[in-house]
Protein backbone atom coordinates (compact mmCIF):
# COMPACT_ATOMS: atom_id res chain seq x y z
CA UNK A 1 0.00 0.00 0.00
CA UNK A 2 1.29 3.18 -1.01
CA UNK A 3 0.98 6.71 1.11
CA UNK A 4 -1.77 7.62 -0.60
CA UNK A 5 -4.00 4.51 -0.13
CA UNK A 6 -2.52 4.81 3.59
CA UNK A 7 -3.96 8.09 4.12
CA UNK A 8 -7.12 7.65 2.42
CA UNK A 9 -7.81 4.09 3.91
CA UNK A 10 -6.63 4.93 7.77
CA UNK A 11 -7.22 8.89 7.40
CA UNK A 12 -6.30 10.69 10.54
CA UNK A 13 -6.46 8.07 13.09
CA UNK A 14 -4.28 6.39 11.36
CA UNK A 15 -1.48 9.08 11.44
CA UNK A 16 -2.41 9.19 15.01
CA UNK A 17 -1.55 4.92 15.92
CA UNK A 18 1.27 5.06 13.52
CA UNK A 19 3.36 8.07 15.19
CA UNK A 20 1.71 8.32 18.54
CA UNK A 21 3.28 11.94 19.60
CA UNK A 22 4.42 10.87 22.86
CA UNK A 23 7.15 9.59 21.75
CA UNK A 24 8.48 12.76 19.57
CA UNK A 25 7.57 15.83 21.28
CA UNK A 26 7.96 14.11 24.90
CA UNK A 27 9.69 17.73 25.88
CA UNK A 28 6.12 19.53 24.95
CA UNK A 29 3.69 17.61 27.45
CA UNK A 30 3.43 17.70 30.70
CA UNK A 31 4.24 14.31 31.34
CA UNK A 32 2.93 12.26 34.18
CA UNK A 33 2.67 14.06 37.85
CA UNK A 34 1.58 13.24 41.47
CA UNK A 35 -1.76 13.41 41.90
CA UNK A 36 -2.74 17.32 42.97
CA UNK A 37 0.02 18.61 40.65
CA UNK A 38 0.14 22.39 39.56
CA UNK A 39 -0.34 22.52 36.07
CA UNK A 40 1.44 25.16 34.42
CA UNK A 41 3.01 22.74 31.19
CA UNK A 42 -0.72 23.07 28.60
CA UNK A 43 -1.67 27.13 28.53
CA UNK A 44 -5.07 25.84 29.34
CA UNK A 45 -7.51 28.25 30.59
CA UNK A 46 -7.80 27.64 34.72
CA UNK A 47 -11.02 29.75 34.90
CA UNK A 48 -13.00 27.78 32.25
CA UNK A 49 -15.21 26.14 31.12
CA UNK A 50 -17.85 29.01 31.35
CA UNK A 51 -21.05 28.68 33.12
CA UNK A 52 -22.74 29.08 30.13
CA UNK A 53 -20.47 26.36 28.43
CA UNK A 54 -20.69 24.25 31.37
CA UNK A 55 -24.82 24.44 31.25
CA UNK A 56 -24.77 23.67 27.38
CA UNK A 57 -22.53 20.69 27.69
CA UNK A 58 -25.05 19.11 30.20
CA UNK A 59 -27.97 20.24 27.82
CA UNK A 60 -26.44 18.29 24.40
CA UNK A 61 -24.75 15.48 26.48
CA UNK A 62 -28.89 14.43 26.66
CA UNK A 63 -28.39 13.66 23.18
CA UNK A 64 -25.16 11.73 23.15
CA UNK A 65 -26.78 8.65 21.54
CA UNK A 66 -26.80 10.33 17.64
CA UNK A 67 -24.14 11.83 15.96
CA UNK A 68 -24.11 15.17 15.52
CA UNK A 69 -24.39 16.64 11.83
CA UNK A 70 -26.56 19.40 12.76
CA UNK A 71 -24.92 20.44 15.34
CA UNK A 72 -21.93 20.59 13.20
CA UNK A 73 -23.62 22.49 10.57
CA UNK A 74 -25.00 25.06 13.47
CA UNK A 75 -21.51 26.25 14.70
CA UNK A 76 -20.00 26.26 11.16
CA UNK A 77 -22.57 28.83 10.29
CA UNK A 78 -22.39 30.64 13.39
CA UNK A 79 -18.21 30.59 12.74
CA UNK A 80 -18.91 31.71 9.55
CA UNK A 81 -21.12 34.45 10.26
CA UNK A 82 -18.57 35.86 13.05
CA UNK A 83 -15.65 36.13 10.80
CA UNK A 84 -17.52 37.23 7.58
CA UNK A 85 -17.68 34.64 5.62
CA UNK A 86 -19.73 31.64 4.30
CA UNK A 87 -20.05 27.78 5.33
CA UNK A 88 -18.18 26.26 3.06
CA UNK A 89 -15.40 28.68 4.21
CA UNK A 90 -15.09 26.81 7.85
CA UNK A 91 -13.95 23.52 8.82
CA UNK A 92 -13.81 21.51 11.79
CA UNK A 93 -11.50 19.68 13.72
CA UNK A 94 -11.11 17.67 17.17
CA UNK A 95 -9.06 20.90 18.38
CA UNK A 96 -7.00 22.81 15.83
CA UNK A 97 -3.91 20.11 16.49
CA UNK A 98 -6.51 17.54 14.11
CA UNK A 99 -6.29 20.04 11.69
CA UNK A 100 -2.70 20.86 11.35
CA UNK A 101 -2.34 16.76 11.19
CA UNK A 102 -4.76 16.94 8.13
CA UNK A 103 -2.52 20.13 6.33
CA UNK A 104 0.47 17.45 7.10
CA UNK A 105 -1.10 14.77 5.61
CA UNK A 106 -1.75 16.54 2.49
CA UNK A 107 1.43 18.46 2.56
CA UNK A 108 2.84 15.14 2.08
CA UNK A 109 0.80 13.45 -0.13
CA UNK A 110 1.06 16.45 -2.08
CA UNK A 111 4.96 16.66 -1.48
CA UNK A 112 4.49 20.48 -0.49
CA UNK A 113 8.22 21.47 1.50
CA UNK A 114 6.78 23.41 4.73
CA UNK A 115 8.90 26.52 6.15
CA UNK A 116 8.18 27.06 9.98
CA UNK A 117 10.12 28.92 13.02
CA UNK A 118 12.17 27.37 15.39
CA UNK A 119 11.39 26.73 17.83
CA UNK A 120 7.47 26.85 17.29
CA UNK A 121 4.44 24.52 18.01
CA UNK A 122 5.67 21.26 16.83
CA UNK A 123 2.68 18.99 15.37
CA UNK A 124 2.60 20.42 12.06
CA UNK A 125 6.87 19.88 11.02
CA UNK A 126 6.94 16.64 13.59
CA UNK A 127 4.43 14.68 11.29
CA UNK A 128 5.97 15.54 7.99
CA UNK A 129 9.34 15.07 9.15
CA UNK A 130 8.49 11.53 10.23
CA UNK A 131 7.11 10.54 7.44
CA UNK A 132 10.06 11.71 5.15
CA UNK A 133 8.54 15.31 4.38
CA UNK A 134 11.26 18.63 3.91
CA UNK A 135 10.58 20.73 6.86
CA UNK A 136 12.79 24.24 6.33
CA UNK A 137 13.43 25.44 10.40
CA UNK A 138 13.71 28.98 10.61
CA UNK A 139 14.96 30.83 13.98
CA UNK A 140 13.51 32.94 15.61
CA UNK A 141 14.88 36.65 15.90
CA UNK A 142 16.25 38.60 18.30
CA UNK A 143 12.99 39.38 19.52
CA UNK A 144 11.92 35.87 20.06
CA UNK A 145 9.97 36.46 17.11
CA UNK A 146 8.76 35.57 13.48
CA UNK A 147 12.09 36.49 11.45
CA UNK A 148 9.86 37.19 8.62
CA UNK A 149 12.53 38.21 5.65
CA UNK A 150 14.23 34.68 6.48
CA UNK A 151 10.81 33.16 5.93
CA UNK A 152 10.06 34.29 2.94
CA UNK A 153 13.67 33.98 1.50
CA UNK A 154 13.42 30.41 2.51
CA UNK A 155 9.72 29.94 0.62
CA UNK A 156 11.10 31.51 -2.51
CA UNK A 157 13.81 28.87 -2.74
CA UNK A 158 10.70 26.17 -1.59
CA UNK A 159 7.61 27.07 -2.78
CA UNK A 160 5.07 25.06 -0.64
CA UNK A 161 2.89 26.04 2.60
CA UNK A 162 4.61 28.51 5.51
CA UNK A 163 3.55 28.11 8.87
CA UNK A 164 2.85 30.89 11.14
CA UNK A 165 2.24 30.77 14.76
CA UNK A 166 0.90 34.77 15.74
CA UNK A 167 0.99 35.19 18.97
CA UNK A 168 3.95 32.53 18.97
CA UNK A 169 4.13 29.50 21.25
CA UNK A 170 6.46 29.04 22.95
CA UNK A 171 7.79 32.71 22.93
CA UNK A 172 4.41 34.56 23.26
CA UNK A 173 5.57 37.24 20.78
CA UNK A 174 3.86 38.77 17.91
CA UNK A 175 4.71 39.94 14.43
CA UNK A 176 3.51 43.49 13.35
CA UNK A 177 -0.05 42.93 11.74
CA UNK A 178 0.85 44.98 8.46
CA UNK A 179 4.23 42.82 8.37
CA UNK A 180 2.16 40.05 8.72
CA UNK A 181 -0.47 40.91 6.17
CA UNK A 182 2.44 42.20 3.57
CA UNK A 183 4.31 38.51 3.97
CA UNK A 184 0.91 36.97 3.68
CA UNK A 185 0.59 38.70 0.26
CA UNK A 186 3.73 37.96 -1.16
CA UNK A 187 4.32 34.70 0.59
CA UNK A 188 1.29 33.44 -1.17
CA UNK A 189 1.80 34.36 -4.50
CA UNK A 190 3.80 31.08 -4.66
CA UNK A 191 3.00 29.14 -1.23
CA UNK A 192 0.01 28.75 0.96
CA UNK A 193 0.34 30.24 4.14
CA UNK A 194 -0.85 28.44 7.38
CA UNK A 195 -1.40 31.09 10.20
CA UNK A 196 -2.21 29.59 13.58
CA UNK A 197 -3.79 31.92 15.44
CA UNK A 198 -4.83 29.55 18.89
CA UNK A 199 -3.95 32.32 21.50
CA UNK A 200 -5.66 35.36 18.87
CA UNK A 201 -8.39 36.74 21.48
CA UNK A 202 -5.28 37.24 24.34
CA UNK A 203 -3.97 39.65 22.11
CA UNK A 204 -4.96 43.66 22.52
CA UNK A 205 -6.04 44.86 19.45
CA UNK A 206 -3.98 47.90 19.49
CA UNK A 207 -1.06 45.20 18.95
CA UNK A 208 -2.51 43.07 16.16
CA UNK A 209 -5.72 41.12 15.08
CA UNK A 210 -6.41 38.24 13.44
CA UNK A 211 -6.06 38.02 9.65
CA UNK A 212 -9.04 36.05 9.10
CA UNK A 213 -10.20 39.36 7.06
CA UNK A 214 -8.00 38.10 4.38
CA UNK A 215 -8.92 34.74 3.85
CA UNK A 216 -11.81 35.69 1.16
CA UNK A 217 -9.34 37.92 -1.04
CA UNK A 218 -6.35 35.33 -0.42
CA UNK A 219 -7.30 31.59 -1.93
CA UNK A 220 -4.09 30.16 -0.51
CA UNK A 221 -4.29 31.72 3.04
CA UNK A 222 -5.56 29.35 5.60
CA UNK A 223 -6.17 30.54 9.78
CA UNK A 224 -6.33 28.02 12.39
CA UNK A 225 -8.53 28.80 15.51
CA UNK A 226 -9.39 26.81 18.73
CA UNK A 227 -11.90 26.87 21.64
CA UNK A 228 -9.15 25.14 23.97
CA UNK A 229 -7.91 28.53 25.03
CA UNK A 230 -9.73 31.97 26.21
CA UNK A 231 -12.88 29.70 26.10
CA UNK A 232 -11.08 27.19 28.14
CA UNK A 233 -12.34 24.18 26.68
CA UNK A 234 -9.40 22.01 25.96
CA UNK A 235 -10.84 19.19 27.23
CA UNK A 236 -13.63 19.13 24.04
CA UNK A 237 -11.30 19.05 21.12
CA UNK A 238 -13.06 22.18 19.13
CA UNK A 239 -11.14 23.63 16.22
CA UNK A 240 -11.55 25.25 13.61
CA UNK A 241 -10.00 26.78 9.78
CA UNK A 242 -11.15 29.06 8.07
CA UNK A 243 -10.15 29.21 3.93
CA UNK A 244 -11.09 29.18 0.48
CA UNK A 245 -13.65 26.57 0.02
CA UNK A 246 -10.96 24.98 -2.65
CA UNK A 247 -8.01 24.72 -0.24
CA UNK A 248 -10.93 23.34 2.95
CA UNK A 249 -11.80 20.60 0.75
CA UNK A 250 -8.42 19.86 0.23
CA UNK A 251 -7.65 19.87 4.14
CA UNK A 252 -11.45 17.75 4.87
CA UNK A 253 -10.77 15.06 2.23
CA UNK A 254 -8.56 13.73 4.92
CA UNK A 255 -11.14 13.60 7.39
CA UNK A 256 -13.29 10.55 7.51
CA UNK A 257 -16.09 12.59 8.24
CA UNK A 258 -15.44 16.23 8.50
CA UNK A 259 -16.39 18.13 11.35
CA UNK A 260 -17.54 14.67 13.18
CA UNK A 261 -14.66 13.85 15.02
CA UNK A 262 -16.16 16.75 17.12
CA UNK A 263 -18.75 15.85 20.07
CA UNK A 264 -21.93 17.01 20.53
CA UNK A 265 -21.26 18.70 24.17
CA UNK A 266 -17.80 20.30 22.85
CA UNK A 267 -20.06 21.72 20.56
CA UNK A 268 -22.88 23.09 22.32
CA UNK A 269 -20.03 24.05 24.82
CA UNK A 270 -18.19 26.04 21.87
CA UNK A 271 -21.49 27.77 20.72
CA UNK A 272 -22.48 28.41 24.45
CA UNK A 273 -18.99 30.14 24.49
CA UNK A 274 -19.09 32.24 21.48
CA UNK A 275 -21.37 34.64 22.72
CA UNK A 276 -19.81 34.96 26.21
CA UNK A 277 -17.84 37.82 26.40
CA UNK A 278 -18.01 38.38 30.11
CA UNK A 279 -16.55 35.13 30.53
CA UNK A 280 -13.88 35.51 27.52
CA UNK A 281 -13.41 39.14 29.50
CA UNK A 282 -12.58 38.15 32.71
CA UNK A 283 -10.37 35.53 31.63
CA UNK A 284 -8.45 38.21 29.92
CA UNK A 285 -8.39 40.66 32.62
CA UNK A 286 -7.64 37.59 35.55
CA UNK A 287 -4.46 36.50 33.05
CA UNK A 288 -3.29 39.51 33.08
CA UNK A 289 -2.91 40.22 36.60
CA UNK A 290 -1.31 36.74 37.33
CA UNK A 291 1.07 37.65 34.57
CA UNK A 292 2.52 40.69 36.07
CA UNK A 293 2.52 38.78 39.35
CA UNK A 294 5.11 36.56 37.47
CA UNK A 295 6.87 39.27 36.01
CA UNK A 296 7.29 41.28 38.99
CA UNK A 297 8.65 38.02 40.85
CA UNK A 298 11.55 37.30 37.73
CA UNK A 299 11.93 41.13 38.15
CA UNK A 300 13.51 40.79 41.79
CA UNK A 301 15.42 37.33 40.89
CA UNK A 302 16.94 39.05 37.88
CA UNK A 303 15.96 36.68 35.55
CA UNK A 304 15.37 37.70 32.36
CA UNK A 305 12.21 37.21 30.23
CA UNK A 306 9.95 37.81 27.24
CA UNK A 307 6.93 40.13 27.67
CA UNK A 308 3.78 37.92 26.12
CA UNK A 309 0.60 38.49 24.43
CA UNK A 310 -0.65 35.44 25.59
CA UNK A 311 -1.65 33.06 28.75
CA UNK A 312 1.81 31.58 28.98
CA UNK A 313 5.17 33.26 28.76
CA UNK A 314 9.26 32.06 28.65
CA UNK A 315 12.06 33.10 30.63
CA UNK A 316 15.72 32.69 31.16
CA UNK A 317 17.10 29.48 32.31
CA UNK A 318 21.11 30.66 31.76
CA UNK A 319 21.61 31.14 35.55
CA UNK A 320 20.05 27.94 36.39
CA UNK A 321 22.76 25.28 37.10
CA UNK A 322 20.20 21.98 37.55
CA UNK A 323 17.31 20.54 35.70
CA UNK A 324 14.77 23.41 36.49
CA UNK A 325 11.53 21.42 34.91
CA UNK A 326 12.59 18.22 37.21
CA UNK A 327 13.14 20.49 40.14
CA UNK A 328 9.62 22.27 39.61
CA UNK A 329 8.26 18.77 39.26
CA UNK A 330 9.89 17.96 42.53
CA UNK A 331 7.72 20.59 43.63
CA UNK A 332 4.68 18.78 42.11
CA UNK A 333 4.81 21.91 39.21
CA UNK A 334 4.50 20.96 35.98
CA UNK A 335 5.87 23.24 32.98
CA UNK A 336 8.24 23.03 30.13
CA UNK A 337 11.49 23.52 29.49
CA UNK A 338 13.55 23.67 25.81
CA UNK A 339 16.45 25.54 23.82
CA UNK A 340 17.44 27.17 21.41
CA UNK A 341 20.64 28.56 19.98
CA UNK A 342 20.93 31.01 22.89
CA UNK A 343 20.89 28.41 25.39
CA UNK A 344 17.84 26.89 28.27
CA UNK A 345 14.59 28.61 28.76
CA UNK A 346 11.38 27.39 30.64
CA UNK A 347 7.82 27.76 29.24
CA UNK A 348 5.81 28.74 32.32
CA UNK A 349 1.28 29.13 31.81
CA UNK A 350 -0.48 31.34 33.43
CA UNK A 351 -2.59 30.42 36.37
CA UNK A 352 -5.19 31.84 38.46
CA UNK A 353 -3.37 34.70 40.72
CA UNK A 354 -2.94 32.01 43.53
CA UNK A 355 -1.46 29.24 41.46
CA UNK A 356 0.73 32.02 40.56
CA UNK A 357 1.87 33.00 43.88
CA UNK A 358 2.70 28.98 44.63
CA UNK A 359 5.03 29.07 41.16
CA UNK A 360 6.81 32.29 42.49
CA UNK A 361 7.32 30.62 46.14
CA UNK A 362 8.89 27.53 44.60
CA UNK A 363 10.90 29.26 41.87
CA UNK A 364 12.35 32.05 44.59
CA UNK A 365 13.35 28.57 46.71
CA UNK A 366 15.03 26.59 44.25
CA UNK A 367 16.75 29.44 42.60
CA UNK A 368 18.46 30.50 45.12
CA UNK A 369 19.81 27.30 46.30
């Protein structure tokens, strides 16, 4: 059987038993803890799901026994309508990472080279690279951001799909939105351009805003969103891209079913959530104040960090002599930890205010042993 038949037979869950991720991006999860643990390791939202949510899932769970294609078709339109544009426009996924497994799978099949930052969120270049795909890494610049001339460069010489991460994870820095929309256009004139925009609502719009404005003028621009963030339903596996109707086909014909790998609560959950801007508001306001908590407490240590747009942030690990993510764990606090050319740094979420205040105990203890 050939990659094609493979892809078209075992679709998705196929990619998933064949590479299970554990094994190749151990240093991005968590990984097992005590029971009680502090989890700072996911960016999950610590304040959701909503009320609203919460009430919706119970509601739909009543109808658990059928699958659900109306459902489906109810938040696509309601997506749709939100950003501006029509049905066949938006796509589901079980989160956004089922998604970026389907762009893989036809990046491969389609033996499209893929340029992405380094480091960046990892599912997208992990899957092609193991299945003998040309992933181009790009670093980061010397603002822990996008280096946006050395992407393009790099797609001119590769013509194929570019990933974008904006707000990037695991740096929690943005590119300029008219940079951003400029690469876009000329980017796409020979590649498609994959913008994952998962941590989008954490960002104040007087820094930058989504592009999914563009995606009706731009045929090969394609935006990733997800409800496992500011709506703080990770647990549900709600995603979502938005693109050409073309280019969403392509990405859906390797889904099974599209949009039905979804559940009927994480749906009625997701459409609950849409419309709750008090909730989406206080999580906003509650992350922001447990940020600067953070940052005041790296302040006094003099350890040096990036200032993020998002609910997680990374900072310094150069003065740390030990293993600072086993030490945390020690301290049953989970996080990550990775490098890059300059050297160690540790990927820390953002908790409630409290959870927050625990971090910033253990961290002044161990750092100053």
């Amino acid at each position: 059987m050939n990659r094609r038949d493979l892809f078209r037979t075992l679709g998705l869950g196929g990619i998933g038993l064949l590479i299970p991720w554990q094994l190749s991006a151990a240093d991005f999860l968590p990984g097992q803890a005590s029971s009680g643990a502090l989890r700072l390791g996911s960016n999950e939202n610590p304040y959701g799901p909503s009320p609203a949510a919460l009430e919706a899932m119970a509601r739909y769970m009543r109808d658990g026994n059928r699958y659900p294609f109306e459902l489906v078709q109810e938040l696509v339109k309601a997506l749709a309508s939100r950003n501006g544009l029509t049905p066949n426009q938006v796509i589901l996924g079980a989160g956004s990472n089922e998604l970026l497994l389907n762009a893989a799978s036809w990046c491969l099949e389609t033996k499209l080279p893929v340029v992405a930052a380094n480091p960046v969120f990892p599912v997208l270049g992990m899957y092609i690279e193991r299945f003998g795909g040309q992933v181009t890494h790009i670093p980061l610049n010397a603002q822990k951001a996008h280096d946006l001339p050395a992407m393009l460069r790099a797609a001119d010489k590769t013509p194929g799909m570019v990933y974008i991460v904006n707000p990037s994870n695991p740096t929690g820095t943005l590119v300029d939105h008219q940079a951003l929309l400029d690469f876009i256009k000329e980017a796409s004139q020979k590649s498609y351009v994959l913008v994952d925009e998962a941590y989008i609502e954490f960002v104040d719009p007087a820094y930058s805003r989504s592009v999914a404005s563009e995606v009706s003028n731009n045929p090969k621009l394609i935006v990733l969103r997800t409800f496992s963030k500011v709506f703080g339903l990770a647990g549900m596996r709600i995603g979502y891209a938005l693109a050409h109707a073309d280019t969403l086909r392509k990405i859906g014909s390797y889904q099974i079913f599209p949009g039905i790998s979804t559940n009927a609560a994480g749906i009625g959950a997701a459409l609950a959530s849409l419309n709750d801007k008090a909730f989406v508001s206080h999580t906003i306001e509650q992350n922001t104040v447990a940020k600067q908590h953070v940052y005041d407490s790296l302040d006094q240590l003099n350890i040096r960090y990036i200032p993020s747009h998002t609910n997680f942030m990374m900072f310094d690990l150069k003065k740390y002599s030990g293993d600072f993510k086993a030490d945390m764990a020690k301290e049953n606090i989970l996080l990550q930890q990775f490098e890059d050319e300059e050297g160690r740094w540790a990927r820390l979420s953002i908790g409630k205010l409290e959870e927050m205040g625990t971090f910033t105990e253990a961290l002044e203890r161990i750092w100053k042993k």
